[in-house]
Protein backbone atom coordinates (compact mmCIF):
# COMPACT_ATOMS: atom_id res chain seq x y z
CA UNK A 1 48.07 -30.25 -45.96
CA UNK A 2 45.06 -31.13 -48.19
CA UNK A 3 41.90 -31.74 -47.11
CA UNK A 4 41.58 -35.55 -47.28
CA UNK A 5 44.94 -35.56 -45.16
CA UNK A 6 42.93 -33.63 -42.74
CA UNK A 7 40.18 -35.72 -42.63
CA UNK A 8 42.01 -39.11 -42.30
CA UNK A 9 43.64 -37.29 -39.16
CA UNK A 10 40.77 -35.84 -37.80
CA UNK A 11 38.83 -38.96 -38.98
CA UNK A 12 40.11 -41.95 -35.95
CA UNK A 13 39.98 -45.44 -38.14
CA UNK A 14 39.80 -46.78 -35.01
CA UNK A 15 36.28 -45.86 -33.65
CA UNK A 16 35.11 -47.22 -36.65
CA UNK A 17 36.12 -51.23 -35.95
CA UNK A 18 34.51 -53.86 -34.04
CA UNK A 19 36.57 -53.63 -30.33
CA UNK A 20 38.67 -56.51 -30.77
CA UNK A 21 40.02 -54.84 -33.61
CA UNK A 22 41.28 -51.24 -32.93
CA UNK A 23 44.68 -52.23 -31.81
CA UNK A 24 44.68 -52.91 -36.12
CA UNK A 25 43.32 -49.06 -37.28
CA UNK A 26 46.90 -48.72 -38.32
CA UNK A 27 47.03 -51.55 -40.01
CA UNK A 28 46.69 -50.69 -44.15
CA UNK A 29 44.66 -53.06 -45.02
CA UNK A 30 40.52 -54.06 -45.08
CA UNK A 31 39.51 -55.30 -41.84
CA UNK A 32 36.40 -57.37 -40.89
CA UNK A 33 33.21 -55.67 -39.37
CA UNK A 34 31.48 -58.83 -39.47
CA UNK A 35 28.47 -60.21 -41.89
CA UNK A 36 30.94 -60.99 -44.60
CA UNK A 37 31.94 -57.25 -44.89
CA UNK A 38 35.15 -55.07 -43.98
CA UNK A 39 36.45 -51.95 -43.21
CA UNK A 40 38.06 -50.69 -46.37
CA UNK A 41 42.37 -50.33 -46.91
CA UNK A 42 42.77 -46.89 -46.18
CA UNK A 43 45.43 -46.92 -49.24
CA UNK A 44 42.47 -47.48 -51.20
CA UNK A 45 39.62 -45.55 -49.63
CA UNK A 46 41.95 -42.71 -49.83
CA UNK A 47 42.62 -42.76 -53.92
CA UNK A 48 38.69 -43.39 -54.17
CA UNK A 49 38.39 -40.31 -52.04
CA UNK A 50 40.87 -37.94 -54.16
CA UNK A 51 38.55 -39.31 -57.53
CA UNK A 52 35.72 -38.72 -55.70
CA UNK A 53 36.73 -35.13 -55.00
CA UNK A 54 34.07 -34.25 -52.73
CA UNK A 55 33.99 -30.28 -52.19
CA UNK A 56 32.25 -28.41 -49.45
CA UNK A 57 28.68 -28.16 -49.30
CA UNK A 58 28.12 -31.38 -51.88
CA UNK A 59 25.16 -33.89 -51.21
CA UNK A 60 26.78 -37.47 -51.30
CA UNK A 61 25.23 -40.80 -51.02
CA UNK A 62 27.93 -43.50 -49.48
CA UNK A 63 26.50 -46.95 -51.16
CA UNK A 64 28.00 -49.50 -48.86
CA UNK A 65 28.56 -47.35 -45.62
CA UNK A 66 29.53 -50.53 -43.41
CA UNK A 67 31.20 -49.14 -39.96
CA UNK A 68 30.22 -45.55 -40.85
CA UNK A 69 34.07 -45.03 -41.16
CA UNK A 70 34.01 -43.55 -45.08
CA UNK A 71 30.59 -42.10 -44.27
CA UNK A 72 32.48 -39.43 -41.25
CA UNK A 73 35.33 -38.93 -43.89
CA UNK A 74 32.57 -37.99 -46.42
CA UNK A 75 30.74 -35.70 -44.00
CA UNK A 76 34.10 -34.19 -42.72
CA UNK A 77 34.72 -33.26 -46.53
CA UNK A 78 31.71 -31.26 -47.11
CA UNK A 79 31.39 -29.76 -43.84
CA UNK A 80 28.74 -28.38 -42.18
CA UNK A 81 26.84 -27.25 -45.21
CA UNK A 82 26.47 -30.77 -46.99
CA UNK A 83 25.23 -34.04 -46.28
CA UNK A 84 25.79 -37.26 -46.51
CA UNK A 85 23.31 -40.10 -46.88
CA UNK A 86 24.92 -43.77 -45.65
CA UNK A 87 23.07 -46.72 -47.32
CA UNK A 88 24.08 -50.07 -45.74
CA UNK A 89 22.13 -53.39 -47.07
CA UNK A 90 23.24 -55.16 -43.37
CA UNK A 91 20.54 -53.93 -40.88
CA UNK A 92 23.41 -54.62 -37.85
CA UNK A 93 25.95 -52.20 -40.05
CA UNK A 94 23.21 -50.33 -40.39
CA UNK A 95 23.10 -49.53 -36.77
CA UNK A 96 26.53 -50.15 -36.05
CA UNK A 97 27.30 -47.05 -38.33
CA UNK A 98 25.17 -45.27 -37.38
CA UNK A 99 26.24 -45.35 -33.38
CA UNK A 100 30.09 -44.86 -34.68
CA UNK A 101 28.96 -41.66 -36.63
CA UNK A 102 26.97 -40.36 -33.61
CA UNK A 103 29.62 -41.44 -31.06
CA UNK A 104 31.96 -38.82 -33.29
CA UNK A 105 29.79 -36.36 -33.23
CA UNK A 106 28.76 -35.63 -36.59
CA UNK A 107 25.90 -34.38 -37.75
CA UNK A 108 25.51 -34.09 -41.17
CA UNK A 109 25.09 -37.74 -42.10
CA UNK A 110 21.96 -39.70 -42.49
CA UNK A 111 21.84 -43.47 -42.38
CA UNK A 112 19.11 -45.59 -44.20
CA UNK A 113 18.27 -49.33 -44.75
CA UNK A 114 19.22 -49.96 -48.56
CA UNK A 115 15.90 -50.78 -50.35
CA UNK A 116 15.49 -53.39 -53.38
CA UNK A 117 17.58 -50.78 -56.11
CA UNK A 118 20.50 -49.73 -55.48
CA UNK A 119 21.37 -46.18 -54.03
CA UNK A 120 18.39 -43.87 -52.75
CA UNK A 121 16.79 -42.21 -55.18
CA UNK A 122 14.18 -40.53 -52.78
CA UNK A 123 16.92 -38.26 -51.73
CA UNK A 124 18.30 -37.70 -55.50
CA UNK A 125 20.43 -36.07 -57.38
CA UNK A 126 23.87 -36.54 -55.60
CA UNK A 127 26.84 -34.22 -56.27
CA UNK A 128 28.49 -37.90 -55.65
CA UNK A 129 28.44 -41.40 -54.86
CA UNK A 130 30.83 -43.33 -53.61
CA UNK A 131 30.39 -47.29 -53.66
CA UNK A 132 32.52 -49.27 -51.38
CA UNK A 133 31.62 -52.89 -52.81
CA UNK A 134 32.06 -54.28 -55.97
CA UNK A 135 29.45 -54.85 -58.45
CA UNK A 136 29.44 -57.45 -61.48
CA UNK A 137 28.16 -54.50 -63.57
CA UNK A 138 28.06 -50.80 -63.33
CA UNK A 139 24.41 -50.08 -62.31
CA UNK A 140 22.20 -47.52 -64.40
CA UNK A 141 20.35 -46.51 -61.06
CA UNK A 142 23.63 -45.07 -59.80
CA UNK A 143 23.85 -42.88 -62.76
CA UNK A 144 20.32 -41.74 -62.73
CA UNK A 145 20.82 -40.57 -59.51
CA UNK A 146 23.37 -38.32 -60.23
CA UNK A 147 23.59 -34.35 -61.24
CA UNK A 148 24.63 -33.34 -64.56
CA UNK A 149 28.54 -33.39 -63.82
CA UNK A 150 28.06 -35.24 -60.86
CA UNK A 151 30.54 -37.67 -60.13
CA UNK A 152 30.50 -41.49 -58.83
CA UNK A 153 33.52 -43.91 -58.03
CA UNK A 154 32.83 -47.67 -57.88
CA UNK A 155 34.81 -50.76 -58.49
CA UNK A 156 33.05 -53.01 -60.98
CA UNK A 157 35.21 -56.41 -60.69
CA UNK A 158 38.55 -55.74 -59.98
CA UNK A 159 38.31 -52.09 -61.38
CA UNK A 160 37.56 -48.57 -59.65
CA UNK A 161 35.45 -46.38 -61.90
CA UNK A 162 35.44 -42.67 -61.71
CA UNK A 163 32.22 -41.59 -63.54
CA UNK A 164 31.49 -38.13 -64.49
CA UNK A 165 27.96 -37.77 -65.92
CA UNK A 166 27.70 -35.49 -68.84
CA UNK A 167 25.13 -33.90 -70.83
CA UNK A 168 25.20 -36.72 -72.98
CA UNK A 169 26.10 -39.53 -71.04
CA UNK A 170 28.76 -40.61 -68.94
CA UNK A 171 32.96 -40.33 -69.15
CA UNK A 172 34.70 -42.96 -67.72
CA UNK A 173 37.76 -43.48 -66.01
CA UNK A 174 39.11 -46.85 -65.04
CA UNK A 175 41.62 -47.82 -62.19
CA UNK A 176 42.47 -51.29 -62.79
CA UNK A 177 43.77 -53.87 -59.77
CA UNK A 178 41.91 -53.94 -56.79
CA UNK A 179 39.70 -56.12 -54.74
CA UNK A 180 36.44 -55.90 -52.58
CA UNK A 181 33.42 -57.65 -51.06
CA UNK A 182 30.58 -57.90 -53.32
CA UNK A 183 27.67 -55.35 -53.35
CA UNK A 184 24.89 -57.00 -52.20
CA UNK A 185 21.29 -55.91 -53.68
């Protein structure tokens, strides 16, 4: 079994929903947290995942953390020697993450208020970044706030990126047909 099979079954969807809706954790497809956001497919949150290919020990920032739900996966994947920092621009998602990642008992995950750029550069360079929103445009910041061959996957539009940053610039991978709720700045 690989390791994001292990983390979607160590992982429970479920404690990561509003109440009314874990009866639906099975359920492949995004579910509402409230505020206009959702709780990602986990079709989808698992291909970002395998792009992302987080490794033990990485530092990731999780742009978009919502429930906290991608955030646990992330800090499941790295294990006890990485860290994840949740960003979430809703201050209720904020804390609503924040209780569902406590309430599971993880500990390497930090959640913060997103700030007026995107990402958190105060705690940069990232290993990775995963985005769970879409953008209209791929933002610089993101890059920036990257390693060299650090990695980020974000849909722009209807498109997932996979972003590698290189020594001089950026290699791009696109994975056409998909939708999300908009990042909001």
């Amino acid at each position: 079994m690989n390791k994001i099979t292990e983390a979607f079954q160590t992982i429970d969807r479920e404690q990561f929903l509003p109440s009314e809706l874990r009866g639906q954790a099975d359920i492949d497809a995004p579910l509402p947290i409230g505020y206009g956001q959702t709780n990602s497919q986990p079709t989808t949150v698992r291909m970002m995942l395998e792009w992302l290919d987080p490794q033990p020990g990485d530092k990731i920032l999780d742009v978009g953390s919502g429930s906290g739900w991608t955030t646990a996966l992330l800090s499941y994947l790295v294990g006890p020697q990485g860290k994840v920092y949740a960003v979430e621009r809703v201050p209720r998602l904020v804390e609503f993450g924040f209780a569902n990642v406590k309430r599971a008992g993880i500990a390497n995950a930090e959640f913060f208020q997103a700030g007026s750029m995107f990402g958190l550069p105060q705690h940069a360079p990232y290993d990775r970044i995963l985005v769970s929103a879409t953008a209209k445009k791929l933002p610089q910041e993101l890059i920036d706030q990257l390693k060299p061959s650090g990695k980020l996957v974000m849909p722009v539009g209807s498109t997932i990126y996979e972003i590698t940053r290189t020594k001089d610039g950026i290699d791009t991978v696109p994975h056409p047909g998909f939708a999300f709720v908009p990042l909001v700045k």
